[in-house]
Protein backbone atom coordinates (compact mmCIF):
# COMPACT_ATOMS: atom_id res chain seq x y z
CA UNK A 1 12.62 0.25 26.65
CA UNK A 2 12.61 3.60 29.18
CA UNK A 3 14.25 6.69 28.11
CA UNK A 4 16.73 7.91 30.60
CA UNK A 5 15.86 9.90 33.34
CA UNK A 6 17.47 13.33 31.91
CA UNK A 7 15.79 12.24 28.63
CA UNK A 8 12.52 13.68 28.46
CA UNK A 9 10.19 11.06 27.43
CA UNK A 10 9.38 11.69 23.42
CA UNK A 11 5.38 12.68 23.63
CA UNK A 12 2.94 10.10 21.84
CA UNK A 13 2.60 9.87 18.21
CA UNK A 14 5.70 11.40 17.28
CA UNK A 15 8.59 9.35 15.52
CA UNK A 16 11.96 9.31 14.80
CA UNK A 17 12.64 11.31 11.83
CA UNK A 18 14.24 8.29 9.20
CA UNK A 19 17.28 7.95 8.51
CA UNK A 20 18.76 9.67 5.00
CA UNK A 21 20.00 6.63 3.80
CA UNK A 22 16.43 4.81 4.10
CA UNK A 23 15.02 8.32 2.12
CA UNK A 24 17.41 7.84 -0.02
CA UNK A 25 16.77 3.76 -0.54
CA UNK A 26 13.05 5.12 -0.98
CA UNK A 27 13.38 7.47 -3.76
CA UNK A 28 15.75 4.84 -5.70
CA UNK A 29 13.25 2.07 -4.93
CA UNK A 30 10.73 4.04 -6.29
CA UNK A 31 11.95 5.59 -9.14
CA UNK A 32 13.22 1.88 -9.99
CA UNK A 33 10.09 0.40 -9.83
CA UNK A 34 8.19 2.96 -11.71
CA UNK A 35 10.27 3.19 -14.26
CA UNK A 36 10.25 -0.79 -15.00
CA UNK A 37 6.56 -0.36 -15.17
CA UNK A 38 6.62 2.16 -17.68
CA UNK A 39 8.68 -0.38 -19.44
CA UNK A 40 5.94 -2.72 -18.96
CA UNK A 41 3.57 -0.40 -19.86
CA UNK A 42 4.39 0.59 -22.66
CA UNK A 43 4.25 -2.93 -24.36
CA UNK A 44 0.68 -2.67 -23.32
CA UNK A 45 -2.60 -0.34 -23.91
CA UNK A 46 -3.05 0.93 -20.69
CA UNK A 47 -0.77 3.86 -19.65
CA UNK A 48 -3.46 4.64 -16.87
CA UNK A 49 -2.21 2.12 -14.36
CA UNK A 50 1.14 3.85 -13.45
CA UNK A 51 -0.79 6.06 -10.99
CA UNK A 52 -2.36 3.63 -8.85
CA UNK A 53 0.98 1.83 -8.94
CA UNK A 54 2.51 5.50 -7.84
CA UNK A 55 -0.16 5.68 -5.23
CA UNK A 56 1.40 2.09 -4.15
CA UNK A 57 5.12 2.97 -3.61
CA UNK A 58 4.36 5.44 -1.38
CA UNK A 59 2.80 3.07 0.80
CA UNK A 60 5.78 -0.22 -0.14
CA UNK A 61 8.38 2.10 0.36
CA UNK A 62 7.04 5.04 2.44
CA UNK A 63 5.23 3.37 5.39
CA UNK A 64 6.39 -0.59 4.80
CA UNK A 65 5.89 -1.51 8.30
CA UNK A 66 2.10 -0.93 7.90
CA UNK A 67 -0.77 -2.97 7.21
CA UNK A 68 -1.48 -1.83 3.87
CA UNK A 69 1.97 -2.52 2.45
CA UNK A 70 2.21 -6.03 3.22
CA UNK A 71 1.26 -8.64 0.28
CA UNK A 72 -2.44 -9.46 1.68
CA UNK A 73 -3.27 -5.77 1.36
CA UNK A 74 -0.87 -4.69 -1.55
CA UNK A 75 -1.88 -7.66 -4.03
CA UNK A 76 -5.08 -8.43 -2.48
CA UNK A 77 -6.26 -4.86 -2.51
CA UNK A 78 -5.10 -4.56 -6.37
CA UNK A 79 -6.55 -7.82 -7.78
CA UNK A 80 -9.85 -7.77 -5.98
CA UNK A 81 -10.72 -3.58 -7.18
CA UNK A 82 -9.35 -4.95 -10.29
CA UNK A 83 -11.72 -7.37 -10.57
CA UNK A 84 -14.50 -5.68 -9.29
CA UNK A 85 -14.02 -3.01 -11.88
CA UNK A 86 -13.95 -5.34 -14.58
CA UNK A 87 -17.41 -6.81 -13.42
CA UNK A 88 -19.12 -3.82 -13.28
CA UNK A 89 -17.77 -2.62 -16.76
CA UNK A 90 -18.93 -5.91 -17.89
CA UNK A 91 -22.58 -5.05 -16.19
CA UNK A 92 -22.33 -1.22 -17.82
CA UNK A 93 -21.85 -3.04 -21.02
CA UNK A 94 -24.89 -5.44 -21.31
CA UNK A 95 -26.94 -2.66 -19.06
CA UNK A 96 -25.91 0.28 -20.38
CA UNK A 97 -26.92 3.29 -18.65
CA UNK A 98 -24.44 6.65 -17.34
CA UNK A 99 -20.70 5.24 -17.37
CA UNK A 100 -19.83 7.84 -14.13
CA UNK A 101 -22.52 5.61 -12.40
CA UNK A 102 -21.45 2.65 -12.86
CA UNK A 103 -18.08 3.70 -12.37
CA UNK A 104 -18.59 5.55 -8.80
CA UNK A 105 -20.58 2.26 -7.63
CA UNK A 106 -17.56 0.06 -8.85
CA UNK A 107 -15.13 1.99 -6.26
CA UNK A 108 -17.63 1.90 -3.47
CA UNK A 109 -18.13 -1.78 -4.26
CA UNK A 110 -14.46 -2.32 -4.29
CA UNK A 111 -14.06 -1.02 -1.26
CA UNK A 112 -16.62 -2.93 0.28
CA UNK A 113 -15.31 -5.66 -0.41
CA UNK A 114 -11.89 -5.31 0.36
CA UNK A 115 -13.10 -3.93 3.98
CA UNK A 116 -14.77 -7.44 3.70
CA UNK A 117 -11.88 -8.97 3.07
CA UNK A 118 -9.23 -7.20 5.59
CA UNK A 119 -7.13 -6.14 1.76
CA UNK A 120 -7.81 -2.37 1.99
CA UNK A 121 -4.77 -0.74 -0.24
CA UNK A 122 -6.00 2.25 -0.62
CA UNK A 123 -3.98 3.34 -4.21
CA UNK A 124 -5.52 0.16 -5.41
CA UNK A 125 -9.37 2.40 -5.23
CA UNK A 126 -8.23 4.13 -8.58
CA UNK A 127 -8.26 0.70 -10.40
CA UNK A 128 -11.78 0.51 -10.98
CA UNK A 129 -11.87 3.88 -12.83
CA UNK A 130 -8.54 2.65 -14.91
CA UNK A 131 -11.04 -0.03 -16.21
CA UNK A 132 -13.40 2.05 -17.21
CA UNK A 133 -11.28 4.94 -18.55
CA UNK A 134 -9.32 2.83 -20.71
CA UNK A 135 -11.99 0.33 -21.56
CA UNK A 136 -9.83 -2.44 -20.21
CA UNK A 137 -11.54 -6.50 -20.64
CA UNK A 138 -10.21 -9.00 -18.54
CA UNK A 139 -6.83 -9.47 -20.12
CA UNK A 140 -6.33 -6.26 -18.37
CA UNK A 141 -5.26 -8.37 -15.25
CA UNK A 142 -2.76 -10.60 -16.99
CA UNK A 143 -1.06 -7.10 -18.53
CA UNK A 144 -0.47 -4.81 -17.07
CA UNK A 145 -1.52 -5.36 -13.94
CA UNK A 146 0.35 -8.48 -12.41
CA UNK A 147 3.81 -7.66 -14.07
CA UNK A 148 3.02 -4.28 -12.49
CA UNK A 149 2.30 -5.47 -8.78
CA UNK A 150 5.52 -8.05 -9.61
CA UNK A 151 8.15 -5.69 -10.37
CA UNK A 152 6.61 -3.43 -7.55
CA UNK A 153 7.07 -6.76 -4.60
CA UNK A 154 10.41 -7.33 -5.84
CA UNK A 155 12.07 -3.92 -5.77
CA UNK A 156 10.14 -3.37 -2.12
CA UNK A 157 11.22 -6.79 -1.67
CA UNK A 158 15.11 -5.42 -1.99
CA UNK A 159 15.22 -2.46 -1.04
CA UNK A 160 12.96 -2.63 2.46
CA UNK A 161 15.05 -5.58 3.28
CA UNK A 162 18.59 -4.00 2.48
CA UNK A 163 20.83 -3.36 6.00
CA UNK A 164 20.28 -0.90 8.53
CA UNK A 165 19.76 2.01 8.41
CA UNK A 166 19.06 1.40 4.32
CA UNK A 167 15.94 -1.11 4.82
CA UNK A 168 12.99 -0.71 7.02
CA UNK A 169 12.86 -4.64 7.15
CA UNK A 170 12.09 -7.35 7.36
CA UNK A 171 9.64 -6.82 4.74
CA UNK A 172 7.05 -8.71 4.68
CA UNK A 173 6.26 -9.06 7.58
CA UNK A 174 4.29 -12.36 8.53
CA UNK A 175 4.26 -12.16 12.05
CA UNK A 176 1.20 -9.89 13.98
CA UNK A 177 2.29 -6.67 15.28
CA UNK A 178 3.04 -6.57 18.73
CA UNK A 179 1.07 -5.41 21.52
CA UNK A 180 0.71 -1.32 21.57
CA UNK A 181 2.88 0.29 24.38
CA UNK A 182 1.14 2.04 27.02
CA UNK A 183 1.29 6.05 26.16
CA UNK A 184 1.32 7.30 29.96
CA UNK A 185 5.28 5.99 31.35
CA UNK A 186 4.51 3.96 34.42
CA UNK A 187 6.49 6.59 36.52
CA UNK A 188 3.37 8.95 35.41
CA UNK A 189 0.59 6.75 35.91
CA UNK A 190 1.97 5.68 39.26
CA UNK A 191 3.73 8.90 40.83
CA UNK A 192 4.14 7.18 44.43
CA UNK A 193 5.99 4.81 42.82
CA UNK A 194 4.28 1.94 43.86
CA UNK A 195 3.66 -1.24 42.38
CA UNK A 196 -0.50 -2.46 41.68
């Protein structure tokens, strides 16, 4: 859609500054969902998880349009570093050798294969070191992590998806993005004004 003549075009890469009420749906959704993970937390032994989960309402709530916040990245992302994590533990267990090794390798690996994968959520890069700072075995992906990333989808689930100017919605989005707009305005590509 053009801008008005008197308008001066908006120059490319900058954005509309959001609207209050969609800060304000942002803080709440976060705060909400954080704090019903420390619930869930706290009925478990691994405090350590609330800051990748932090890491992840920035992204659900912050930038929900973007790749990383939709469900293939967000629980993708989280289950496969999980995972990998928990393998290389398991290998720094029956190897042994320096834990900070084996740890380092289990992020790069992670995000190897979530590149690999097209899941890249980039909070979700901490969860191999949660594993190995809190010793975590593979019930460690039963609790806390899936009631985590659950009570995260549903309060992005109800707040991205409240009314404008509230929501940022719909969220998620399953369709692909649409085709990038052309930066130059065809006025300034074309200044004779004719048509190619």
């Amino acid at each position: 859609m053009r801008q008005p003549a008197d308008h001066p075009p908006r120059p490319p890469g900058r954005r509309r500054r959001p609207a209050p009420q969609r800060l304000l749906a942002g803080f709440l959704g976060t705060t909400g969902a954080l704090l019903g993970c420390v619930a869930l937390l706290r009925l478990t032994d691994h405090p350590w998880l609330l800051p990748s989960l932090g890491g992840s309402c920035v992204i659900l709530f912050g930038m929900a349009r973007g790749v990383m916040a939709q469900p293939r990245s967000f629980l993708g992302g989280h289950l496969l570093a999980t995972l990998v994590g928990l393998a290389f533990r398991a290998g720094h267990l029956g190897f042994g050798g320096p834990v900070e090794l084996w740890a380092a390798a289990a992020v790069g690996a992670a995000l190897t294969a979530m590149t690999a994968t097209r899941t890249i959520h980039s909070p979700a890069g901490a969860n191999p070191l949660v594993v190995f700072a809190e010793q975590a075995g593979p019930g460690f992906l039963v609790a806390p992590l899936l009631p985590g990333l659950a009570v995260l989808f549903g309060a992005a689930f109800l707040v991205n998806n409240l009314a404008r100017p509230w929501g940022a919605g719909p969220w998620p989005r399953f369709r692909k993005a649409s085709p990038r707009r052309r930066a130059v305005p065809d006025s300034a590509a074309n200044p004779g004004g004719k048509r190619t």
